[in-house]
Protein backbone atom coordinates (compact mmCIF):
# COMPACT_ATOMS: atom_id res chain seq x y z
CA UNK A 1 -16.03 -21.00 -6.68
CA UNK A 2 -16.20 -21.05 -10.32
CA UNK A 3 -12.40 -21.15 -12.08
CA UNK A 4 -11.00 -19.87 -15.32
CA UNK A 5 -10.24 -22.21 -18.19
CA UNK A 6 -6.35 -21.48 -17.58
CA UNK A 7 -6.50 -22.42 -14.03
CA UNK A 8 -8.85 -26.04 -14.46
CA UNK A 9 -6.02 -26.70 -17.18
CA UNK A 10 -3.36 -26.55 -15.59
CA UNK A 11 -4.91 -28.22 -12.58
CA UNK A 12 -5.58 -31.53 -14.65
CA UNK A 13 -1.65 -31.94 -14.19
CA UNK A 14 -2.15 -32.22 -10.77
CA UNK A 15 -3.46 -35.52 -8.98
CA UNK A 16 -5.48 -34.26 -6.83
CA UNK A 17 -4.96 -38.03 -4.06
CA UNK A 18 -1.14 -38.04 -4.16
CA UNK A 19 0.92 -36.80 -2.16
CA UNK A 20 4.25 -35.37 -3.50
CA UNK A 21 7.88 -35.19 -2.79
CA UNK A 22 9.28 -31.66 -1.97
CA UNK A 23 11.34 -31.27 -5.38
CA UNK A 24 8.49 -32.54 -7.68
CA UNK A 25 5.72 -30.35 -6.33
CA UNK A 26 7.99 -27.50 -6.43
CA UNK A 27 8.60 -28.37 -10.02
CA UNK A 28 4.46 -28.90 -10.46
CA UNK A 29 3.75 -25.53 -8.89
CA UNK A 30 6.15 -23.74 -11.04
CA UNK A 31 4.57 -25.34 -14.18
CA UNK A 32 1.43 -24.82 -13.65
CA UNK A 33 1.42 -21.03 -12.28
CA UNK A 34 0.33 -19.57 -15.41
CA UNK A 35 -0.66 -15.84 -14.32
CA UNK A 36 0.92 -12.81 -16.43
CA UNK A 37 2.65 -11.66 -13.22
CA UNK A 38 5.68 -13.35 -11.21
CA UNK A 39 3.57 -14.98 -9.07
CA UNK A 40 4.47 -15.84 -5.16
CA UNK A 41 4.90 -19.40 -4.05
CA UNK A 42 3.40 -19.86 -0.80
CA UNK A 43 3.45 -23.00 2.25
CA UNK A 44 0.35 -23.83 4.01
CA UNK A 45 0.62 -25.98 6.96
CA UNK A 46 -2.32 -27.70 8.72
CA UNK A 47 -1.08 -28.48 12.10
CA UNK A 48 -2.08 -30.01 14.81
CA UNK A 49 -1.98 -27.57 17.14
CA UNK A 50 -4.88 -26.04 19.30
CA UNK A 51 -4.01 -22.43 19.37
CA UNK A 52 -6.33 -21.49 22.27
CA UNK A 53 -3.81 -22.97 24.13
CA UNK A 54 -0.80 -21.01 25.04
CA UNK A 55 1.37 -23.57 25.34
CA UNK A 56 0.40 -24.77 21.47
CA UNK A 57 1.14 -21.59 19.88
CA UNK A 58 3.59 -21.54 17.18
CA UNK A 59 5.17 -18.10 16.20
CA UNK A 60 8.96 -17.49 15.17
CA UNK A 61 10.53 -16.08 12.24
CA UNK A 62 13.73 -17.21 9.91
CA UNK A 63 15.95 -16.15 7.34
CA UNK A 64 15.23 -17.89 4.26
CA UNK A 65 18.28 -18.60 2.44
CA UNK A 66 17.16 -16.82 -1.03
CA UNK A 67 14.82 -14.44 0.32
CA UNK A 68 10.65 -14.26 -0.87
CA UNK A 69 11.39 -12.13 -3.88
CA UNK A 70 10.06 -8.92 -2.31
CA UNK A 71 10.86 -5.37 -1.71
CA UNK A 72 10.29 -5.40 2.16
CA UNK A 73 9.32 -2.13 3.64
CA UNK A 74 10.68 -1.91 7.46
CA UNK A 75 8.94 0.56 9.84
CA UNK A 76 11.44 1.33 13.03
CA UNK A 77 10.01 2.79 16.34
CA UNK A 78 13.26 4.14 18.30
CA UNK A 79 14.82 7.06 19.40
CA UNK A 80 18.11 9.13 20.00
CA UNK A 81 21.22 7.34 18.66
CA UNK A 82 18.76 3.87 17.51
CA UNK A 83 16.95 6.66 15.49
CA UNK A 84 20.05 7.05 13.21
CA UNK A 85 21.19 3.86 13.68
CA UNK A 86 18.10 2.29 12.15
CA UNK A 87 18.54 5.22 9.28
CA UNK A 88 21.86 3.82 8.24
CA UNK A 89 20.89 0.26 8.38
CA UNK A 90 18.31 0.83 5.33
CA UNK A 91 14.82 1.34 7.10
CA UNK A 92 12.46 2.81 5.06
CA UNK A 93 10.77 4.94 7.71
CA UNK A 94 12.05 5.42 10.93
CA UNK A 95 10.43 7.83 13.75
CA UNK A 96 8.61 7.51 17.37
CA UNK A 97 5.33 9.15 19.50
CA UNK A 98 4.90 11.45 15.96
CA UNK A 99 3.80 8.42 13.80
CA UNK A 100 1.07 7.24 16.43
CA UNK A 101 -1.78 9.59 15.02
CA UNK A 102 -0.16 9.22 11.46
CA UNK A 103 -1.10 5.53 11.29
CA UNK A 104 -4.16 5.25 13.75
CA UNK A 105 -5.79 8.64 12.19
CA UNK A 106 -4.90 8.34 8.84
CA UNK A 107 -4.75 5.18 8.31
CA UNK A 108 -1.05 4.98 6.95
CA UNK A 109 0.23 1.27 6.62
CA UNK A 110 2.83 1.15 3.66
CA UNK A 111 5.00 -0.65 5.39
CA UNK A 112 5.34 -4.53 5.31
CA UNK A 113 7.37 -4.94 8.58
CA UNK A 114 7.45 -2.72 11.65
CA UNK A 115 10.60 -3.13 14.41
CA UNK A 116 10.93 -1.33 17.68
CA UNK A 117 13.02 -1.26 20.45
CA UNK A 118 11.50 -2.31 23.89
CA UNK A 119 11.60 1.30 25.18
CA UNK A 120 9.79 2.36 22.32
CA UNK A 121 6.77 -0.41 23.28
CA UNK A 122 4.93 1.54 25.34
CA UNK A 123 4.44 4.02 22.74
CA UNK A 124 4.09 0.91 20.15
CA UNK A 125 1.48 -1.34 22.60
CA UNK A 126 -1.24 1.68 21.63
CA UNK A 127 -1.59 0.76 18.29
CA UNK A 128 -2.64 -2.73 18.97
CA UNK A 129 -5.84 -2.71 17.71
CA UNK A 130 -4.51 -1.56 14.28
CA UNK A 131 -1.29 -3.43 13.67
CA UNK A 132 -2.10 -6.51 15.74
CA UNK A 133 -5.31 -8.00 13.52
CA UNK A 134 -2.48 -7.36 10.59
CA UNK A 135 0.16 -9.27 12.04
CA UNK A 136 2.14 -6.30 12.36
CA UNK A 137 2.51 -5.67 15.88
CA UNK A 138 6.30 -6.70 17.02
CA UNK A 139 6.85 -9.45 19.15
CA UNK A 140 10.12 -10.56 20.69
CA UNK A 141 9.97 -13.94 19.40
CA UNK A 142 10.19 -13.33 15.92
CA UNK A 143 13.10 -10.76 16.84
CA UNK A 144 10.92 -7.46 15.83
CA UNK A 145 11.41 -6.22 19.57
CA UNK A 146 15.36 -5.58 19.95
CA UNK A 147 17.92 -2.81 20.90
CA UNK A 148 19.87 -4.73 17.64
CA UNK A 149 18.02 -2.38 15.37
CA UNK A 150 20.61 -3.52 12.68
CA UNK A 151 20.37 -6.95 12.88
CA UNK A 152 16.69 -6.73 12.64
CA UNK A 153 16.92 -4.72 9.59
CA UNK A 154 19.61 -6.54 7.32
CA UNK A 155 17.88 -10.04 8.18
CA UNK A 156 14.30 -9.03 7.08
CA UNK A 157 15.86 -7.46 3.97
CA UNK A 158 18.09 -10.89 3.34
CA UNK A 159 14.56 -12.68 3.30
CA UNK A 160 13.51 -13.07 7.23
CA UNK A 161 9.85 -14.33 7.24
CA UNK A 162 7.74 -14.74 10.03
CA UNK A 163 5.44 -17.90 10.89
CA UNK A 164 2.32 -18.15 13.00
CA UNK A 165 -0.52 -19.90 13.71
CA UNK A 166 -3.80 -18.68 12.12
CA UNK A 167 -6.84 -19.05 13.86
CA UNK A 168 -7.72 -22.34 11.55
CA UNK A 169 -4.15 -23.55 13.03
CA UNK A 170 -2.41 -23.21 9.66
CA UNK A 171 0.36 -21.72 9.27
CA UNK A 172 0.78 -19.45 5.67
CA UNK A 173 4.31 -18.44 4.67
CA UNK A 174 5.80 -17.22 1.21
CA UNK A 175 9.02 -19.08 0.18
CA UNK A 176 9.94 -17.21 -3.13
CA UNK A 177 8.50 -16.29 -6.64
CA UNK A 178 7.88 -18.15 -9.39
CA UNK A 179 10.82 -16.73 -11.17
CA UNK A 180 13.08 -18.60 -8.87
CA UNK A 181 14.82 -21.77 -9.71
CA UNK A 182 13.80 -25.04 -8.37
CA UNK A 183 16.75 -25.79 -6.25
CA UNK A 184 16.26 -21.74 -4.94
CA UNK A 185 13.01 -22.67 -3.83
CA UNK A 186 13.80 -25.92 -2.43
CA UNK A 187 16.60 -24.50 0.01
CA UNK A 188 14.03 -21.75 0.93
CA UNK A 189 11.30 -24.84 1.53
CA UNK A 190 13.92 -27.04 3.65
CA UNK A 191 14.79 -24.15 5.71
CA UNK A 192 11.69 -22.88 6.43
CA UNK A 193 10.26 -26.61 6.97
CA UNK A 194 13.52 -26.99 9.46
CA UNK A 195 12.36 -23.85 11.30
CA UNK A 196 8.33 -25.16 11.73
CA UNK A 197 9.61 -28.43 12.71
CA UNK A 198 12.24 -27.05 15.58
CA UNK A 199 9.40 -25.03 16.71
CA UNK A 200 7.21 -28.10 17.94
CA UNK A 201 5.33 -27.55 21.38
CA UNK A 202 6.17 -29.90 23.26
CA UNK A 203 2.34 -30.02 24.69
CA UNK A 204 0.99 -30.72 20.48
CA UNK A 205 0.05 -34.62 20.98
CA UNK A 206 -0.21 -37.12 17.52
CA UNK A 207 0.46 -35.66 14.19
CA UNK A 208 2.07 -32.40 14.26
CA UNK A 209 2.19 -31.43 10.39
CA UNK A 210 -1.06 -32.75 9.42
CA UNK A 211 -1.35 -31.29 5.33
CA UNK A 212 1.48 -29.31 3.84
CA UNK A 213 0.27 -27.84 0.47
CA UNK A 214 2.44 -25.65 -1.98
CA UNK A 215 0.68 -22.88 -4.51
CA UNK A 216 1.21 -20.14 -6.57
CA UNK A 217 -0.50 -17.29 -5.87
CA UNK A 218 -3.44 -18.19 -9.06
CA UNK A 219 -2.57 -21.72 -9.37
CA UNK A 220 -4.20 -25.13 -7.85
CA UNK A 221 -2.54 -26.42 -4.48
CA UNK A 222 -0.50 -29.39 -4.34
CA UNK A 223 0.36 -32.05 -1.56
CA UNK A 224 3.45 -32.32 0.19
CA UNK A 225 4.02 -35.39 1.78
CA UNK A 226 3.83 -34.37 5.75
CA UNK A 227 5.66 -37.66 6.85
CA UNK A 228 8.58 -36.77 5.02
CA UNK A 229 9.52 -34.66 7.68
């Protein structure tokens, strides 16, 4: 994959064969993201995990202290009373059996999040095939199935990000913008680190955190040091 000239300079700040501390790759990321936008910073974790085992799946979500840096856009399946309540907790669309053909039909998806409440997941399980290959579907582990429609709401605006295991057992998670100070994104890296960590299976043998690499969303990778943690 051929690179532009801004991106193989400020790559040739990065040793490629060490492996960084936490704070000074977060400092080498933010100096060498060098796109016109405010670009995200995002975690990649090479596990070892075999996710075609069920009992080495990783999937959970937490709040990051200082949020990602983006507008989140919550979709709420509920009715009668969790209807309003989810209104007046700040979802950006809230509704039930109507938005089935809306989103499998036409194809609506602008919406980054979607929470229901388990009565609403029969009515929810039938778009499966659409929101499921996006990582939308809501799952009960990462606190997107709930009668707590407000809780759900006012964490994933405060910054709640979900993990998971891709099928390449890596995990891929945003921890803030480029825009954010060092120490911002160093809380937001501990906590989430914390979080992965906690959420061990206990049937992973060896190495669990096998590569940990920071990058900007147009900038070169660098190496966290996995045995730090």
């Amino acid at each position: 994959m051929k690179r532009g000239k801004k991106y193989q300079e400020a790559a040739k700040a990065i040793d490629r064969m060490t492996l960084y501390d936490p704070e000074e790759a977060i400092g080498l990321v933010k100096k060498t993201a060098v796109a016109k936008f405010d670009e995200t910073i995002e975690v990649h974790i090479r596990t070892g995990c075999d996710g075609r085992h069920a009992d080495q799946q990783i999937r959970g979500a937490v709040v990051l202290p200082h949020g990602t840096g983006k507008k989140v856009r919550v979709l709420v399946f509920a009715k009668d009373a969790k209807l309003d309540e989810a209104q007046a907790a700040g979802a950006d669309f809230v509704g039930g059996e109507e938005l089935i053909p809306k989103i499998q039909n036409d194809g609506w998806l602008d919406f980054d999040v979607v929470v229901a409440t388990p009565d609403m997941m029969g009515v929810v399980g039938r778009l499966g095939r659409v929101l499921g290959p996006k990582g939308l579907m809501p799952n009960p582990k990462a606190g997107t199935v709930t009668m707590d429609v407000t809780k759900a709401i006012q964490d994933i605006k405060a910054g709640k990000i979900e993990y998971r295991l891709d099928k390449t057992n890596i995990v891929h998670v945003p921890i803030g913008k480029v825009s954010f100070s060092e120490d911002q994104l160093k809380e937001n890296f501990q906590t989430l680190i914390e979080a992965i960590v906690k959420a061990r299976p206990s049937a992973v043998k060896g190495q669990y955190m096998k590569t940990i690499t920071l990058a900007s969303t147009m900038g070169p990778g660098v190496k966290v040091n996995p045995m730090r943690f």
